[in-house]
N, C-alpha and C. Protein backbone atom coordinates (compact mmCIF):
# COMPACT_ATOMS: atom_id res chain seq x y z
N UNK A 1 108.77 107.92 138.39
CA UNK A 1 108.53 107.01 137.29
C UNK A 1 109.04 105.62 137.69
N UNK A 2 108.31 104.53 137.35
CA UNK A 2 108.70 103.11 137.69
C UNK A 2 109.63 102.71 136.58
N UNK A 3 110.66 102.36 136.49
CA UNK A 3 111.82 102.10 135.82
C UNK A 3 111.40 100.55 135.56
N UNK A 4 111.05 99.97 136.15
CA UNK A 4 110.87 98.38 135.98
C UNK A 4 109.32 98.05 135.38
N UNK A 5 108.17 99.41 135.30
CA UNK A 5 106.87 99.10 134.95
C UNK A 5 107.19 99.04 133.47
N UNK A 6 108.37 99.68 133.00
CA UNK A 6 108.78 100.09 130.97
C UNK A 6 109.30 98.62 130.68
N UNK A 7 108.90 97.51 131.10
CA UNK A 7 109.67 96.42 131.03
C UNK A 7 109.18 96.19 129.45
N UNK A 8 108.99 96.44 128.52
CA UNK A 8 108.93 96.54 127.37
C UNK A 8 110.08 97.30 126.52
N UNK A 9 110.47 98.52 127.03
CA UNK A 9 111.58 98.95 126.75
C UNK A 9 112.55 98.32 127.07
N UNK A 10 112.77 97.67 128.52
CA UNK A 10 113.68 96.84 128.67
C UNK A 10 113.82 95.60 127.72
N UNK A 11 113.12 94.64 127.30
CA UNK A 11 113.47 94.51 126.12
C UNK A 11 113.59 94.31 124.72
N UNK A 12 112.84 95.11 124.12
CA UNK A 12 113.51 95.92 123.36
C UNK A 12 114.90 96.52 123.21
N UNK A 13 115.48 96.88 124.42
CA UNK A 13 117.08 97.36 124.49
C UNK A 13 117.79 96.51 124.80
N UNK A 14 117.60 94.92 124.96
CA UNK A 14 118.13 93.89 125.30
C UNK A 14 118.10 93.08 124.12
N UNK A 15 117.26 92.97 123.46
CA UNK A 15 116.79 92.60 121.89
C UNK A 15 118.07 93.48 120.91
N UNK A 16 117.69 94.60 120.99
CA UNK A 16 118.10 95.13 119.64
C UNK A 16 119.99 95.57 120.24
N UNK A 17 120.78 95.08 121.75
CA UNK A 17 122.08 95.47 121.63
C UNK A 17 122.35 93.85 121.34
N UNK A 18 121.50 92.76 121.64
CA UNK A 18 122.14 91.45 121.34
C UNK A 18 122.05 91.23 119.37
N UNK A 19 121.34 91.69 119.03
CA UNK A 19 121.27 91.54 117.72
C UNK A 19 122.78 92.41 117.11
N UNK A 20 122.60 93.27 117.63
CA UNK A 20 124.21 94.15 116.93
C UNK A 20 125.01 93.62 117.71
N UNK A 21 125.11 93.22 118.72
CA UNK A 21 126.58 92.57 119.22
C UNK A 21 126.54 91.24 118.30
N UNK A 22 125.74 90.15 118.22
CA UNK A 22 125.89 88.96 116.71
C UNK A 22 126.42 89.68 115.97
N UNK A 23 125.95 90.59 114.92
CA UNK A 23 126.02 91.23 113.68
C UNK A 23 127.88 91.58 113.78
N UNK A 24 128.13 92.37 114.85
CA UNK A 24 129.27 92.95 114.50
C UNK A 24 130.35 92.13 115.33
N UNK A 25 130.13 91.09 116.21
CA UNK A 25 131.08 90.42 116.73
C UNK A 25 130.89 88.71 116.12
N UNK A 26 130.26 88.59 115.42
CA UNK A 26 130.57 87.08 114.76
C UNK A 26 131.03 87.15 113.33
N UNK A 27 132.16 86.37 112.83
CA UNK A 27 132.27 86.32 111.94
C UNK A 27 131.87 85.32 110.82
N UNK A 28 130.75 84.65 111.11
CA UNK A 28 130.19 83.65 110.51
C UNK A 28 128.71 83.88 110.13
N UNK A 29 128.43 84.05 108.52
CA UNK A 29 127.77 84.76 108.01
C UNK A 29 126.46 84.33 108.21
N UNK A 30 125.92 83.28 108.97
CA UNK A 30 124.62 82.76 109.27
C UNK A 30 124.01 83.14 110.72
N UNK A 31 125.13 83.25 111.37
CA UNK A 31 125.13 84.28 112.78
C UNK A 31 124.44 85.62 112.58
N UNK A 32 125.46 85.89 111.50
CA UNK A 32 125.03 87.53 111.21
C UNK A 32 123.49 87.93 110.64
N UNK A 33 123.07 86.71 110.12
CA UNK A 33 121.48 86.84 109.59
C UNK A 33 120.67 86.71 110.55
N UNK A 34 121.03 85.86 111.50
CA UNK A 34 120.52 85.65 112.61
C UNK A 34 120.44 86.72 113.55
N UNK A 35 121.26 87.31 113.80
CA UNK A 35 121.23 88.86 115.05
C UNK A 35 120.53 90.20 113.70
N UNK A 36 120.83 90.23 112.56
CA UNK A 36 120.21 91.15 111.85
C UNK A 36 118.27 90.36 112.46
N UNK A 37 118.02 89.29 112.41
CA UNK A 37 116.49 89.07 112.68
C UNK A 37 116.49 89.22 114.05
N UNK A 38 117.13 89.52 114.74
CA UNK A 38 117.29 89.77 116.52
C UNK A 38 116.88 91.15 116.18
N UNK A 39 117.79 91.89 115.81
CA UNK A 39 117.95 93.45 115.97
C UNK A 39 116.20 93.99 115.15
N UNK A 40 115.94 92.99 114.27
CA UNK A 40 114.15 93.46 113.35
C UNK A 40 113.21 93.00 114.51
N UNK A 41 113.25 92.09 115.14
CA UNK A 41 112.52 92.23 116.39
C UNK A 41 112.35 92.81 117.08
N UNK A 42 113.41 93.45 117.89
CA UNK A 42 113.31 94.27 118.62
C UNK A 42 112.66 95.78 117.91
N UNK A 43 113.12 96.05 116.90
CA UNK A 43 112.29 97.12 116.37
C UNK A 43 110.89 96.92 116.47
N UNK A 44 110.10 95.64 115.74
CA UNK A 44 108.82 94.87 116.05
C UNK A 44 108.29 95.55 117.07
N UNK A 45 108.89 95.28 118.23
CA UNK A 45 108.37 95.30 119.42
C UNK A 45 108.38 96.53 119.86
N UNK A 46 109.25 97.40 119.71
CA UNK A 46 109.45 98.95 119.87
C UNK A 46 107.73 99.58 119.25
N UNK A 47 107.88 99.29 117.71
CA UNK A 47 106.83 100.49 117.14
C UNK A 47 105.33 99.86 117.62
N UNK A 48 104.99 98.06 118.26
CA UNK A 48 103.94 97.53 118.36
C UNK A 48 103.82 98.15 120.11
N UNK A 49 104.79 98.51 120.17
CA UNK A 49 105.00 99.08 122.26
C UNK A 49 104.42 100.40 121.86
N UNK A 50 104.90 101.43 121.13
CA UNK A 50 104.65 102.69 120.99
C UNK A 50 103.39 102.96 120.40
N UNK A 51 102.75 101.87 119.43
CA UNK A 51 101.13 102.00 118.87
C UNK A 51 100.04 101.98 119.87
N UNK A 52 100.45 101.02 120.91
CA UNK A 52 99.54 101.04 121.94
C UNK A 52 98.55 102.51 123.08
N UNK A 53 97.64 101.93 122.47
CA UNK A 53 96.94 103.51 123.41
C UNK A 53 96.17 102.76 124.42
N UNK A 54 96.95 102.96 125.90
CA UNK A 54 96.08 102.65 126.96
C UNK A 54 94.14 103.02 127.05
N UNK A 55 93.37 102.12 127.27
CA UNK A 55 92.48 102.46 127.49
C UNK A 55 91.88 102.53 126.07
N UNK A 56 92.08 103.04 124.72
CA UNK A 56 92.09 102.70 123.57
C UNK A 56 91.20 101.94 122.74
N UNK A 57 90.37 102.13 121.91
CA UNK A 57 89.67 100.88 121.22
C UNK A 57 90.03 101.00 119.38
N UNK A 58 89.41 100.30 118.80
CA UNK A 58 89.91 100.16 117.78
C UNK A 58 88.96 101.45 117.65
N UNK A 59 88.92 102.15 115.71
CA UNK A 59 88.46 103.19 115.46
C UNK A 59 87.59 102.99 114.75
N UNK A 60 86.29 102.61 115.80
CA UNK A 60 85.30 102.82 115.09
C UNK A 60 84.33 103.41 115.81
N UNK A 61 83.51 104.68 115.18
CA UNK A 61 83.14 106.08 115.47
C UNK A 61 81.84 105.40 116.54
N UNK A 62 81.92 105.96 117.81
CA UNK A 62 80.66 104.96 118.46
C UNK A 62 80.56 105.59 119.91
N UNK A 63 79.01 105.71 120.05
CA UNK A 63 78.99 107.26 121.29
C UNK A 63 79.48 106.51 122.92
N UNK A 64 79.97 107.41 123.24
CA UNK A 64 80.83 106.84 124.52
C UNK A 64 81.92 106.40 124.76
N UNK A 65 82.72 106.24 123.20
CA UNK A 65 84.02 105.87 123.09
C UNK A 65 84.61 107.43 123.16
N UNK A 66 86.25 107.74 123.92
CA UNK A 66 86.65 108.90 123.43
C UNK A 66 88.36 108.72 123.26
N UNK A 67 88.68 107.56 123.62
CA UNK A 67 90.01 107.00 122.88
C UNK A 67 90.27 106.35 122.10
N UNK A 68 91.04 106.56 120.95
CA UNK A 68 91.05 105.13 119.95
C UNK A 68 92.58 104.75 119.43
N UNK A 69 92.88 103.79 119.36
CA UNK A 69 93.81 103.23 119.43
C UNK A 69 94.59 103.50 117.24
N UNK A 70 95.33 103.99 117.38
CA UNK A 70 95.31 104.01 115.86
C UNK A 70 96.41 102.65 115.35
N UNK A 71 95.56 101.61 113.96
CA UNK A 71 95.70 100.83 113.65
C UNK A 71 97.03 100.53 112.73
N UNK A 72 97.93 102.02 112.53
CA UNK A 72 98.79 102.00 111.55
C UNK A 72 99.81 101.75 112.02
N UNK A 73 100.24 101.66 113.15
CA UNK A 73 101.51 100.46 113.25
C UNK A 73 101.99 99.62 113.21
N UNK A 74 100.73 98.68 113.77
CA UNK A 74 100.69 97.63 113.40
C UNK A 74 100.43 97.01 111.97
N UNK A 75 99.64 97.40 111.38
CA UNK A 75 99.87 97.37 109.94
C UNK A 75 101.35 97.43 109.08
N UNK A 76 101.84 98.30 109.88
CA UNK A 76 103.51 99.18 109.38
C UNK A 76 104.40 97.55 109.81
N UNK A 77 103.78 97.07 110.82
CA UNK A 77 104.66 96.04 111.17
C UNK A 77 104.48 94.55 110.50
N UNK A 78 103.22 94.25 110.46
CA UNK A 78 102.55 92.66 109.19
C UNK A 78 103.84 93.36 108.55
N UNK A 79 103.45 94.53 107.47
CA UNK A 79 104.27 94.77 105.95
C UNK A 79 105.84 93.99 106.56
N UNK A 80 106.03 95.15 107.62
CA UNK A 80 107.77 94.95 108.02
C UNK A 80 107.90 93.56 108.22
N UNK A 81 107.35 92.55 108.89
CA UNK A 81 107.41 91.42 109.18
C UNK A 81 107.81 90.23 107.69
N UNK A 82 106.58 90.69 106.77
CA UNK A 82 106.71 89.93 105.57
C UNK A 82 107.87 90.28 104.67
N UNK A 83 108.49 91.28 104.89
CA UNK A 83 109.13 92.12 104.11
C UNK A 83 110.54 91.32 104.99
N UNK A 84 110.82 91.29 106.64
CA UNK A 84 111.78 90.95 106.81
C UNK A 84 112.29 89.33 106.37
N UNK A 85 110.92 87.98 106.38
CA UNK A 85 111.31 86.80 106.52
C UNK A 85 111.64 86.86 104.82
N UNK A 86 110.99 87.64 103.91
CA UNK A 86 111.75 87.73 102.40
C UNK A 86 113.25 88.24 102.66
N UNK A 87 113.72 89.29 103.09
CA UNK A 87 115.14 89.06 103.09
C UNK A 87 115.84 88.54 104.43
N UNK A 88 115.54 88.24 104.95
CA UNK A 88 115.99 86.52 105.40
C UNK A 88 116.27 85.42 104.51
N UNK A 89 114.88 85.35 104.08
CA UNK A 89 115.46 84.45 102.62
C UNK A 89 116.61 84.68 101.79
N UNK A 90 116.53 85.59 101.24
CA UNK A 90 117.50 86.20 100.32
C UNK A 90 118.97 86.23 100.47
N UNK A 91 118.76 86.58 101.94
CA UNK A 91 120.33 86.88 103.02
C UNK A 91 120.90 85.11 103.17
N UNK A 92 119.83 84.34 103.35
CA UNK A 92 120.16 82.42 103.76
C UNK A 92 120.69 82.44 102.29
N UNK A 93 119.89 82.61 101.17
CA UNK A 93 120.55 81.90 99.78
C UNK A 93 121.63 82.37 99.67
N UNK A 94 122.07 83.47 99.82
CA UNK A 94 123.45 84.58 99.14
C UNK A 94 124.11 83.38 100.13
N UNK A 95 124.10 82.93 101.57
CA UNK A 95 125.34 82.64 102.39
C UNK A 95 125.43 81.11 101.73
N UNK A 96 124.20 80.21 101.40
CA UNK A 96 124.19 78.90 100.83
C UNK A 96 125.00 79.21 99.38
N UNK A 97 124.84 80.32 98.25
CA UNK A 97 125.65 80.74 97.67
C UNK A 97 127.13 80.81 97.51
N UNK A 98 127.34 81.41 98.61
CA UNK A 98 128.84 81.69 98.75
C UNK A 98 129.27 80.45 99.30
N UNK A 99 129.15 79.98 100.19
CA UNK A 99 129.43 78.57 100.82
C UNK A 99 129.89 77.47 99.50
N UNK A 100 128.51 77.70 98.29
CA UNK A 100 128.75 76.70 97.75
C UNK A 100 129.88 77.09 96.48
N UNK A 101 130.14 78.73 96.41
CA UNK A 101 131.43 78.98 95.67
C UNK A 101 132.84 78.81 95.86
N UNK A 102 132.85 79.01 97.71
CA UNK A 102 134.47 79.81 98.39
C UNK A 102 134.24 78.14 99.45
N UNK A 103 133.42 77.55 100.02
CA UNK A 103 133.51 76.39 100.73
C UNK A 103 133.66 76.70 102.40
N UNK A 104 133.25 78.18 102.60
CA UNK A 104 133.09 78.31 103.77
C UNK A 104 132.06 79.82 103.82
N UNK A 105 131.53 79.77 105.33
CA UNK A 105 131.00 81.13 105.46
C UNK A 105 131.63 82.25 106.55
N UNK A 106 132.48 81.81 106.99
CA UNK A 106 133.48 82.64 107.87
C UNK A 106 134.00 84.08 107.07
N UNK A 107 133.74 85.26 107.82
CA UNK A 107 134.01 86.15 106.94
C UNK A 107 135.47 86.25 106.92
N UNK A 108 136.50 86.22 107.64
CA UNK A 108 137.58 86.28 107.75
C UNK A 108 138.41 85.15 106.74
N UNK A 109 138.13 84.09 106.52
CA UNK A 109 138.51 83.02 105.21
C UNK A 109 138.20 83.42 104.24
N UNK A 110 136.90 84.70 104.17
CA UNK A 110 136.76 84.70 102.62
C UNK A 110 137.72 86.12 102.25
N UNK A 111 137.81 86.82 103.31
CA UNK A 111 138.52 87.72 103.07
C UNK A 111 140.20 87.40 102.80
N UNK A 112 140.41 86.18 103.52
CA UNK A 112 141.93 85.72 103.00
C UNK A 112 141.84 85.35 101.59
N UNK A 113 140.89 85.12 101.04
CA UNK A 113 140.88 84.15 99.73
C UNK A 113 140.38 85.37 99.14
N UNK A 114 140.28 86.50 99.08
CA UNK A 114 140.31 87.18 98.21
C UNK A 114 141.19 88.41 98.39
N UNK A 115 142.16 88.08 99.31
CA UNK A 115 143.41 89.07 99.26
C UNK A 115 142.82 90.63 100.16
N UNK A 116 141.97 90.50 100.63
CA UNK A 116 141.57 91.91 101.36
C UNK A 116 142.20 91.58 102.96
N UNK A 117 142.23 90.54 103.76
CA UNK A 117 142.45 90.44 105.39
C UNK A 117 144.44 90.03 105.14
């Protein structure tokens, strides 16, 4: 097996450990939205890698075709896509939120200011 021909897997697994290393090694809450949209990419790219059918056409019934590529992953992924830049959104307001309550987005300051660190 060619280890270097999966260069799609490669990254993908370069994608989705840099997104969790942001997520769980920054403590600054706009970082963290940022590697959470690292780590949804790399998924992206995983299920749009795995939909692919070599040789493949789209599915429509037609003599001489005998592979077809099935269209529901990609579909699975538009949804996931629209679905992720909405909470992106959601995730930016909550941190413009808090920022504009506590005056910072550092998770470790907010945790001093509310007696948990």
């Amino acid at each position: 097996m060619d280890v270097l021909g999966l260069y799609n897997y490669w990254i993908v697994i370069f994608l989705m450990m840099s997104g969790f290393y942001i997520m769980i090694a920054r403590g600054n809450l706009v970082k963290k939205v940022v590697g959470l949209n690292i780590f949804q990419a790399s998924v992206f790219v995983f299920y749009i890698t795995v939909g692919k059918v070599s040789g493949g056409t789209a599915p429509i019934i037609a003599e001489g075709i005998e592979r077809y590529s099935n269209p529901l992953p990609h579909v699975l992924i538009l949804t996931a896509i629209v679905v992720g830049v909405a909470t992106t959104a959601v995730g930016l307001s909550l941190v413009v939120r808090i920022n504009e309550a506590y005056g910072t987005v550092e998770e470790q300051e907010l945790g001093a200011m509310d007696g948990d660190a």
